[in-house]
PDB file of N, CA and C in Angstrom:
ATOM      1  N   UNK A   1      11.889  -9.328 -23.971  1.00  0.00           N
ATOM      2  CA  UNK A   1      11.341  -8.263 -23.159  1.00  0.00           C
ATOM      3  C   UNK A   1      10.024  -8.666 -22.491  1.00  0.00           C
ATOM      4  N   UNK A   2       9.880  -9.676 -23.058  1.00  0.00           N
ATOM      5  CA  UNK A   2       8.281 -10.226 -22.549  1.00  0.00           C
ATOM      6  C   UNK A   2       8.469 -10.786 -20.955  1.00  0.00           C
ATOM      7  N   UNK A   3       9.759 -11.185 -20.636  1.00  0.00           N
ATOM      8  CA  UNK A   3       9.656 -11.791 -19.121  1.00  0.00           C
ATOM      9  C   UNK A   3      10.124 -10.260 -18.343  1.00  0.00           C
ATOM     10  N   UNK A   4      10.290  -9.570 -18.391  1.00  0.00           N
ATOM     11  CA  UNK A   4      10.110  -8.145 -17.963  1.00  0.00           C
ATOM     12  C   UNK A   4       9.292  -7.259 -17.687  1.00  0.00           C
ATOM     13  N   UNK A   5       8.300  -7.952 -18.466  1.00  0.00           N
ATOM     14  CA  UNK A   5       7.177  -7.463 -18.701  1.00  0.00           C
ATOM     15  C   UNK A   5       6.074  -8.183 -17.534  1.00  0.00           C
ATOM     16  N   UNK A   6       6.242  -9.374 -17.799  1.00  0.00           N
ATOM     17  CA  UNK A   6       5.903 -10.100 -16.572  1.00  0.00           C
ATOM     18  C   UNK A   6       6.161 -10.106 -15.171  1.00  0.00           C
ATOM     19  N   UNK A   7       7.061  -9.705 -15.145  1.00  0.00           N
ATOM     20  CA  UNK A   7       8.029  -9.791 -13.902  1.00  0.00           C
ATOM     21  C   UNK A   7       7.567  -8.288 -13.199  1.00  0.00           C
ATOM     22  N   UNK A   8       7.093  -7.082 -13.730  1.00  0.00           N
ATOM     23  CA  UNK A   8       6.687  -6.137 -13.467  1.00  0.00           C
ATOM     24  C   UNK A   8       5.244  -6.009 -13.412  1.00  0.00           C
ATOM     25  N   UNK A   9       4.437  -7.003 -13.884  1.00  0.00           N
ATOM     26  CA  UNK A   9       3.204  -7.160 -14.070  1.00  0.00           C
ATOM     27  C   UNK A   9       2.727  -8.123 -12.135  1.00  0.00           C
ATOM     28  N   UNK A  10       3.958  -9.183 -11.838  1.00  0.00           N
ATOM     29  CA  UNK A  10       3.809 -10.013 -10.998  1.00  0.00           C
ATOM     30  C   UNK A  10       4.395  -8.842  -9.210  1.00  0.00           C
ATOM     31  N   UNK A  11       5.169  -7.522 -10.037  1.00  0.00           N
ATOM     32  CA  UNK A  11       5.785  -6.788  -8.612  1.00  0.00           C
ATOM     33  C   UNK A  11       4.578  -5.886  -8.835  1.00  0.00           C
ATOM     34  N   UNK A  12       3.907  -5.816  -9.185  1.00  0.00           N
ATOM     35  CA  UNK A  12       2.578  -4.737  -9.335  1.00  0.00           C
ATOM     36  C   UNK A  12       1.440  -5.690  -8.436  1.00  0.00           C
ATOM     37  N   UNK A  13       1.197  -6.470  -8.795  1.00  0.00           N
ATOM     38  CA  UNK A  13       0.044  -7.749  -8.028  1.00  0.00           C
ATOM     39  C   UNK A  13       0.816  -7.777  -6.560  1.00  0.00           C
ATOM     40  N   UNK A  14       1.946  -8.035  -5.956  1.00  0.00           N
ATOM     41  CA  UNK A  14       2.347  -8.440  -4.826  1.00  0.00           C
ATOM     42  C   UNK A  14       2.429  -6.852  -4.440  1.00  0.00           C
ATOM     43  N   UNK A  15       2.312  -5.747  -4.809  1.00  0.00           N
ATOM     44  CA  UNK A  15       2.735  -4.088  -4.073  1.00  0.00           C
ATOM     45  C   UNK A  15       1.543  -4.092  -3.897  1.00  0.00           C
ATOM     46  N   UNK A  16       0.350  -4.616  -4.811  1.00  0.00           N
ATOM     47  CA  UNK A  16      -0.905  -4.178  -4.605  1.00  0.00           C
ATOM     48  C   UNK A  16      -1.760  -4.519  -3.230  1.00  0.00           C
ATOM     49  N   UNK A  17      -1.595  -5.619  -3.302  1.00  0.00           N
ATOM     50  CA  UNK A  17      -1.941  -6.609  -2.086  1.00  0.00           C
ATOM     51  C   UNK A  17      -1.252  -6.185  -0.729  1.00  0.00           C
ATOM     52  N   UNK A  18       0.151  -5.942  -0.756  1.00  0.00           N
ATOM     53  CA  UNK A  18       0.427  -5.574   0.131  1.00  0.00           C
ATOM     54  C   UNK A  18       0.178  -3.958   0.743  1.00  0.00           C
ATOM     55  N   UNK A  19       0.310  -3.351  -0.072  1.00  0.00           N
ATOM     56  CA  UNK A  19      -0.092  -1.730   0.059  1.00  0.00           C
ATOM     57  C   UNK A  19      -1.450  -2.165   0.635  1.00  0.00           C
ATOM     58  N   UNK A  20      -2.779  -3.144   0.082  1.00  0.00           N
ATOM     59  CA  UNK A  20      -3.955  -2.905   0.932  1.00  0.00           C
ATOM     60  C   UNK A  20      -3.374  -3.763   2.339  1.00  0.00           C
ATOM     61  N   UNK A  21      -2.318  -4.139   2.702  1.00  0.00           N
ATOM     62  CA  UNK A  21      -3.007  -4.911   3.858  1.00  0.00           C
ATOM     63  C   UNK A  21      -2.301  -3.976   5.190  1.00  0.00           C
ATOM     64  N   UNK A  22      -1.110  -3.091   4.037  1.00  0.00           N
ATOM     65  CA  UNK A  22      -0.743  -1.831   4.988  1.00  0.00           C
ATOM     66  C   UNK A  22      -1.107  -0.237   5.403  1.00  0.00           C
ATOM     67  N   UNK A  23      -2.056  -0.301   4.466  1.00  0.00           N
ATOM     68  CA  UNK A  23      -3.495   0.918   4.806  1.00  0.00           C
ATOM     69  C   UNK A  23      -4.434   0.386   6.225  1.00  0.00           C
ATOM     70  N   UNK A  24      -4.490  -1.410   5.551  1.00  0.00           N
ATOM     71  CA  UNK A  24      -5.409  -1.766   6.578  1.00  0.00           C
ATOM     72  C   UNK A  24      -5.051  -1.731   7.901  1.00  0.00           C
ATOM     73  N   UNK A  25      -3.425  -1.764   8.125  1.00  0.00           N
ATOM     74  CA  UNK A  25      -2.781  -1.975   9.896  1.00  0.00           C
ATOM     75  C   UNK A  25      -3.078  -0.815   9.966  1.00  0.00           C
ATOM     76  N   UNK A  26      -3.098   0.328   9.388  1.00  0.00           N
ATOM     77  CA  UNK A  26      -2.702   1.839  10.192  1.00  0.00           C
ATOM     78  C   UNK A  26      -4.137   2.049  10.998  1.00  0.00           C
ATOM     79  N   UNK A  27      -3.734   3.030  11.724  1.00  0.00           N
ATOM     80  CA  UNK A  27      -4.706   3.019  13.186  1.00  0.00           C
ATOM     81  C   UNK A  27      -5.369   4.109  12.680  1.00  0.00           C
ATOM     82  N   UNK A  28      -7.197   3.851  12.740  1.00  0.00           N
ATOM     83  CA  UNK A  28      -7.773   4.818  12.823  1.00  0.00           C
ATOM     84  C   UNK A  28      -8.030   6.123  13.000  1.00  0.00           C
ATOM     85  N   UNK A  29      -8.349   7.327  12.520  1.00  0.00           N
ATOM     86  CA  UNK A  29      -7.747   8.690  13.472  1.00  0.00           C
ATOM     87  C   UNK A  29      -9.239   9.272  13.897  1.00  0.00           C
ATOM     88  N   UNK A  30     -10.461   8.394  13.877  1.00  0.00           N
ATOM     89  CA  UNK A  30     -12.101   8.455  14.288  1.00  0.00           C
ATOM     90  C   UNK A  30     -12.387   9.743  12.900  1.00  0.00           C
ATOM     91  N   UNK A  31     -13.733   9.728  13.191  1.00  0.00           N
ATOM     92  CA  UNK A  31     -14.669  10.592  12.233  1.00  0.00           C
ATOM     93  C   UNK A  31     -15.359   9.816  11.070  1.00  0.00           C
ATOM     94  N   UNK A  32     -14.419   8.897  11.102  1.00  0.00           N
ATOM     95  CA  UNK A  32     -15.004   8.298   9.638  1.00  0.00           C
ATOM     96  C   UNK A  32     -15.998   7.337   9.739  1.00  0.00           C
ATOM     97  N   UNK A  33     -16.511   6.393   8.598  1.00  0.00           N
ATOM     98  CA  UNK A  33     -17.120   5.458   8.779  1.00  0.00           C
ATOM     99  C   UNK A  33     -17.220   4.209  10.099  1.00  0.00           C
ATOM    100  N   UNK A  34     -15.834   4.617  10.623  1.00  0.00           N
ATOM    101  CA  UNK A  34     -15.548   3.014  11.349  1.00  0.00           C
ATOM    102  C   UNK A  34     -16.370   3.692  12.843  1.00  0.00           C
ATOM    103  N   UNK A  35     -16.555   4.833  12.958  1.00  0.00           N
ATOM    104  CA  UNK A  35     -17.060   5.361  14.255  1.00  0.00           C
ATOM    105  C   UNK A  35     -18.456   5.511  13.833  1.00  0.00           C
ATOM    106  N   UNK A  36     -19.143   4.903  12.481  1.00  0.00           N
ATOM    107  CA  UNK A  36     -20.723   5.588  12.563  1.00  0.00           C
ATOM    108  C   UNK A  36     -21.184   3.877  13.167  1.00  0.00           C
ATOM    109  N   UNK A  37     -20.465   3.007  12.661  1.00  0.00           N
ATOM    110  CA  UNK A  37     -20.482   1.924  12.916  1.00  0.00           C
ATOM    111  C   UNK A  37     -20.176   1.305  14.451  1.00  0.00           C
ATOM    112  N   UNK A  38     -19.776   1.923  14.975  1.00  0.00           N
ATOM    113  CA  UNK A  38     -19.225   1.485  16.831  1.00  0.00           C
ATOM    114  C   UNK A  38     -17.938   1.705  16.603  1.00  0.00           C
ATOM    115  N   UNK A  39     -16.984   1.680  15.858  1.00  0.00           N
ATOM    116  CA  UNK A  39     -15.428   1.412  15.884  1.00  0.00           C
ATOM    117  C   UNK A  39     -14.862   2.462  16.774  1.00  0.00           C
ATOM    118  N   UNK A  40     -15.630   3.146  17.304  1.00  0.00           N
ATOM    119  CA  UNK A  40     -14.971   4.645  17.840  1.00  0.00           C
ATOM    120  C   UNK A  40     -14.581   4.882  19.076  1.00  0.00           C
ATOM    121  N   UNK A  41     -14.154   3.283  19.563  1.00  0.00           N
ATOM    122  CA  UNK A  41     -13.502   2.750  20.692  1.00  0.00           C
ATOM    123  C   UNK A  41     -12.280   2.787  20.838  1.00  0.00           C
ATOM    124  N   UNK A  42     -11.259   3.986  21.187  1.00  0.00           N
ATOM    125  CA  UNK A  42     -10.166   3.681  21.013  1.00  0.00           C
ATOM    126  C   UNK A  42      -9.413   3.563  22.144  1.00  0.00           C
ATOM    127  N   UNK A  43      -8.043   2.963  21.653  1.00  0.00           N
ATOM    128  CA  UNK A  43      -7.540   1.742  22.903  1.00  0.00           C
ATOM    129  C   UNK A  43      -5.780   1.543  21.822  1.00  0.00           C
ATOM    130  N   UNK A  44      -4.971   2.169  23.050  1.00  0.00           N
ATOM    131  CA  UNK A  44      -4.031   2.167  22.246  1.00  0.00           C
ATOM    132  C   UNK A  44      -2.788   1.304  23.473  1.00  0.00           C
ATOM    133  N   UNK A  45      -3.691  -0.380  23.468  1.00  0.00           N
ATOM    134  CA  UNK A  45      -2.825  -1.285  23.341  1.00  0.00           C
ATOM    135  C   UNK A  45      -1.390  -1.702  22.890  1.00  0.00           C
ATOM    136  N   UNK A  46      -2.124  -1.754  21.517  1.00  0.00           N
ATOM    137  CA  UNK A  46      -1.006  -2.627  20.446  1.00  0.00           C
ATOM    138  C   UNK A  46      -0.203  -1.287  19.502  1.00  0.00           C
ATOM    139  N   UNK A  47      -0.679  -0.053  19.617  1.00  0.00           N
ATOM    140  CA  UNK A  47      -0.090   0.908  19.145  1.00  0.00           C
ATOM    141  C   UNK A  47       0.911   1.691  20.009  1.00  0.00           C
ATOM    142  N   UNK A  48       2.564   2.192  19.168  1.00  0.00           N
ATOM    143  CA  UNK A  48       3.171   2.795  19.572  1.00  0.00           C
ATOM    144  C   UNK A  48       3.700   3.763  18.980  1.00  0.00           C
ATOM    145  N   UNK A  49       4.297   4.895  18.869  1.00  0.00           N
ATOM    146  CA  UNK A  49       4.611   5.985  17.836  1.00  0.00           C
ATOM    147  C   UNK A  49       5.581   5.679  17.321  1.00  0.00           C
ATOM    148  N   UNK A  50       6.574   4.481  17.579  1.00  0.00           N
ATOM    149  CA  UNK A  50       7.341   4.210  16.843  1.00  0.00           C
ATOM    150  C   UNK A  50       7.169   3.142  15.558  1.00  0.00           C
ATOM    151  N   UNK A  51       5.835   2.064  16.333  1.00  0.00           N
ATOM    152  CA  UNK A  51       5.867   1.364  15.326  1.00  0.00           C
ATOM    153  C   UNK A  51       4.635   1.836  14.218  1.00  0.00           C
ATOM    154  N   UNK A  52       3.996   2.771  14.301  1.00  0.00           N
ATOM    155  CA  UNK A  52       3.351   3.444  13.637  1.00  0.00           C
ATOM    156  C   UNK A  52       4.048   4.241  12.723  1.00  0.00           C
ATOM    157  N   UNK A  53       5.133   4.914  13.043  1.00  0.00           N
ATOM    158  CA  UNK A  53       6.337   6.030  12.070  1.00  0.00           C
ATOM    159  C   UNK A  53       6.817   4.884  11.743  1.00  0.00           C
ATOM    160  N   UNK A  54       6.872   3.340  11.473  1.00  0.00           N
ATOM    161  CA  UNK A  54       7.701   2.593  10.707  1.00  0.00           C
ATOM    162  C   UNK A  54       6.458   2.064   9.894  1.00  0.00           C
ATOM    163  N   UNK A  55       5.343   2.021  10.429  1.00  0.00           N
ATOM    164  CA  UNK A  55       4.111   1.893   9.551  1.00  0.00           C
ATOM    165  C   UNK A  55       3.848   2.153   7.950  1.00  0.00           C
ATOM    166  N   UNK A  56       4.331   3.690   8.689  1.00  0.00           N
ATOM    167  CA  UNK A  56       3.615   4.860   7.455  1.00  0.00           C
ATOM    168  C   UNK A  56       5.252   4.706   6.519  1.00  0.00           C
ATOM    169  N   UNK A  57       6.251   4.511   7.143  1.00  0.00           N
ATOM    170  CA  UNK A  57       7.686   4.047   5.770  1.00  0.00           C
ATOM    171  C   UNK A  57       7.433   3.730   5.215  1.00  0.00           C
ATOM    172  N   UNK A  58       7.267   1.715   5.688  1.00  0.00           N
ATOM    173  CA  UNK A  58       7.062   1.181   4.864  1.00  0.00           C
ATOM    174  C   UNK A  58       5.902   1.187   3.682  1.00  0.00           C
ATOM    175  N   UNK A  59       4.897   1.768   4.638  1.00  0.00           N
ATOM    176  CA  UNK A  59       3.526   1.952   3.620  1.00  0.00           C
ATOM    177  C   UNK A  59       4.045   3.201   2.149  1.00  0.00           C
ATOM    178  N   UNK A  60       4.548   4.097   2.556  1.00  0.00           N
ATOM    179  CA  UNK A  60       5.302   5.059   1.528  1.00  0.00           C
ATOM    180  C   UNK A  60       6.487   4.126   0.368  1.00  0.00           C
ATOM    181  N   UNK A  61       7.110   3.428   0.855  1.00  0.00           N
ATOM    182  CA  UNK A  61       7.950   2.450  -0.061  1.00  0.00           C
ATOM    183  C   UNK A  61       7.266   1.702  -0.816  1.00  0.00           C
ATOM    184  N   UNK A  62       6.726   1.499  -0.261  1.00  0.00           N
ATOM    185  CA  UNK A  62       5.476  -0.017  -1.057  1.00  0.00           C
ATOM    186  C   UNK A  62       4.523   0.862  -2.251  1.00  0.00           C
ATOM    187  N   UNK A  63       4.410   2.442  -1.895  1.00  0.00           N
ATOM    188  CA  UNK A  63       3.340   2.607  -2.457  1.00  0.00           C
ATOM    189  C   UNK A  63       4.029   3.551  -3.664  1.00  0.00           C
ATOM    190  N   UNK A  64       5.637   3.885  -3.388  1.00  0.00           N
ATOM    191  CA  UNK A  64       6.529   4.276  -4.423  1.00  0.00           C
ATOM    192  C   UNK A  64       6.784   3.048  -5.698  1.00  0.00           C
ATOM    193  N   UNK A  65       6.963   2.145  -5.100  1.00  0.00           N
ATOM    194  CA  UNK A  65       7.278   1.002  -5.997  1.00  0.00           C
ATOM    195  C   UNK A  65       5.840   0.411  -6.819  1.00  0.00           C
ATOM    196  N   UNK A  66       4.489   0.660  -6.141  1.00  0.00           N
ATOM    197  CA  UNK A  66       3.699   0.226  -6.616  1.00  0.00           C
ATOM    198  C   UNK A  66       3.467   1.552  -8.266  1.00  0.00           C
ATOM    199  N   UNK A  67       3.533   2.391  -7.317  1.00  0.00           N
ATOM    200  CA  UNK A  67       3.649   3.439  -8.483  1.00  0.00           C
ATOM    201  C   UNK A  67       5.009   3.731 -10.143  1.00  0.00           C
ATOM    202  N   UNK A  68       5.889   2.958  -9.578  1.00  0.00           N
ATOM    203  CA  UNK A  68       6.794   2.540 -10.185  1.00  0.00           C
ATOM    204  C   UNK A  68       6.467   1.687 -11.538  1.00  0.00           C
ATOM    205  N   UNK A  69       5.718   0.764 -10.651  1.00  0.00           N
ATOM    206  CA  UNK A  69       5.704  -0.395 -11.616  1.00  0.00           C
ATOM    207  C   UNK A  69       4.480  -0.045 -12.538  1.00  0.00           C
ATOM    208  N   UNK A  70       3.792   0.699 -12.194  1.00  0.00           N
ATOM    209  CA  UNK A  70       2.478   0.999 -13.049  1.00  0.00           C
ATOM    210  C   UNK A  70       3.233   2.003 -13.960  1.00  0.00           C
ATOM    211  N   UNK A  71       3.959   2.826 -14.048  1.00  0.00           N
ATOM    212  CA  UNK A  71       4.371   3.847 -15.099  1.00  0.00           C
ATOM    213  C   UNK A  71       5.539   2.866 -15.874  1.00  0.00           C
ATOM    214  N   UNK A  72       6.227   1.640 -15.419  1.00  0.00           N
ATOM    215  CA  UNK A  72       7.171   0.984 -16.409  1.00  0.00           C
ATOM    216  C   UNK A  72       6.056   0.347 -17.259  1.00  0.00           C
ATOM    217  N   UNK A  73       4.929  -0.199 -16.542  1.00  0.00           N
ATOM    218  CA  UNK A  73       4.091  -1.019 -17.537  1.00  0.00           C
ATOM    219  C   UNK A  73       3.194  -0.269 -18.130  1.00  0.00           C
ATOM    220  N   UNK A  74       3.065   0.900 -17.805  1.00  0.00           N
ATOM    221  CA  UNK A  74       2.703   2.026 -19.280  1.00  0.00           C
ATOM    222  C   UNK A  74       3.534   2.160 -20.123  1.00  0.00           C
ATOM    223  N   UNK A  75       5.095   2.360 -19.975  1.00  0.00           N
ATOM    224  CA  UNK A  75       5.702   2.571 -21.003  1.00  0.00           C
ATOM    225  C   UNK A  75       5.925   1.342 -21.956  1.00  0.00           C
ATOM    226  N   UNK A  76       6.052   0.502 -20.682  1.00  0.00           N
ATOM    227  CA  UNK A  76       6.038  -1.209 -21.707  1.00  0.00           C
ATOM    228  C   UNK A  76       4.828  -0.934 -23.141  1.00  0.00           C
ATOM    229  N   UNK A  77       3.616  -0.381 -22.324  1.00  0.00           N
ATOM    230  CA  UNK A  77       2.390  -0.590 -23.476  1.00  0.00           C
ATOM    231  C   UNK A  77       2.721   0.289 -24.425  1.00  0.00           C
ATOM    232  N   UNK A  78       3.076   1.599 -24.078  1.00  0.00           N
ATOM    233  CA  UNK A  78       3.317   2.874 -24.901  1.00  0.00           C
ATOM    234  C   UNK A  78       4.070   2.502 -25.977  1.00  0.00           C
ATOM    235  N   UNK A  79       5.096   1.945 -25.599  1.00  0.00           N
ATOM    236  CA  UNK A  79       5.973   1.759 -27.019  1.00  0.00           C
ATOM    237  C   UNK A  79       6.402   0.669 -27.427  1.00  0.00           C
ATOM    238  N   UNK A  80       5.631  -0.595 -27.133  1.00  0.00           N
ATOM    239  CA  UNK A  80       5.291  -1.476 -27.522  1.00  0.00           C
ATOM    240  C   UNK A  80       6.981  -2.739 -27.269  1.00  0.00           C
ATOM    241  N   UNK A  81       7.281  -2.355 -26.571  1.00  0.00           N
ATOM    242  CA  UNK A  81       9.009  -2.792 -26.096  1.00  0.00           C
ATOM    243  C   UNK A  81       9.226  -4.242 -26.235  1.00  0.00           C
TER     244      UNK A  81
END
């Protein structure tokens, strides 16, 4: 049970990483920090409503599975498996 254990420990590290680097694509919506700073330039180039609604999917999948794997590796700890 120990490579299971691992193996859920290693899909938790790769959801993690990726969940931050898919918070980081999503497009600003202003007010926040990034506009006290100058960021409050907006410019919707590289943005489209479609690939933004495939954005926020995948970001929801990634962040189901990340959540996934954190409650198997509680139970892993919980009952000692």
């Amino acid at each position: 049970m120990e490579i299971i254990e691992v193996i859920f420990q290693v899909i938790l590290a790769l959801t993690s990483i990726l969940l931050t680097l898919m918070i980081l694509l999503h497009k600003g919506r202003g007010g926040g920090l990034s506009d006290m700073f100058g960021g409050g330039v907006t410019s919707n180039l590289g943005s489209s409503g479609v690939a933004e609604r495939n954005l926020n999917r995948i970001t929801v999948v990634i962040s189901l599975v990340w959540v996934a794997s954190i409650v198997v590796l509680g139970l892993f700890t919980r009952f000692n498996i």
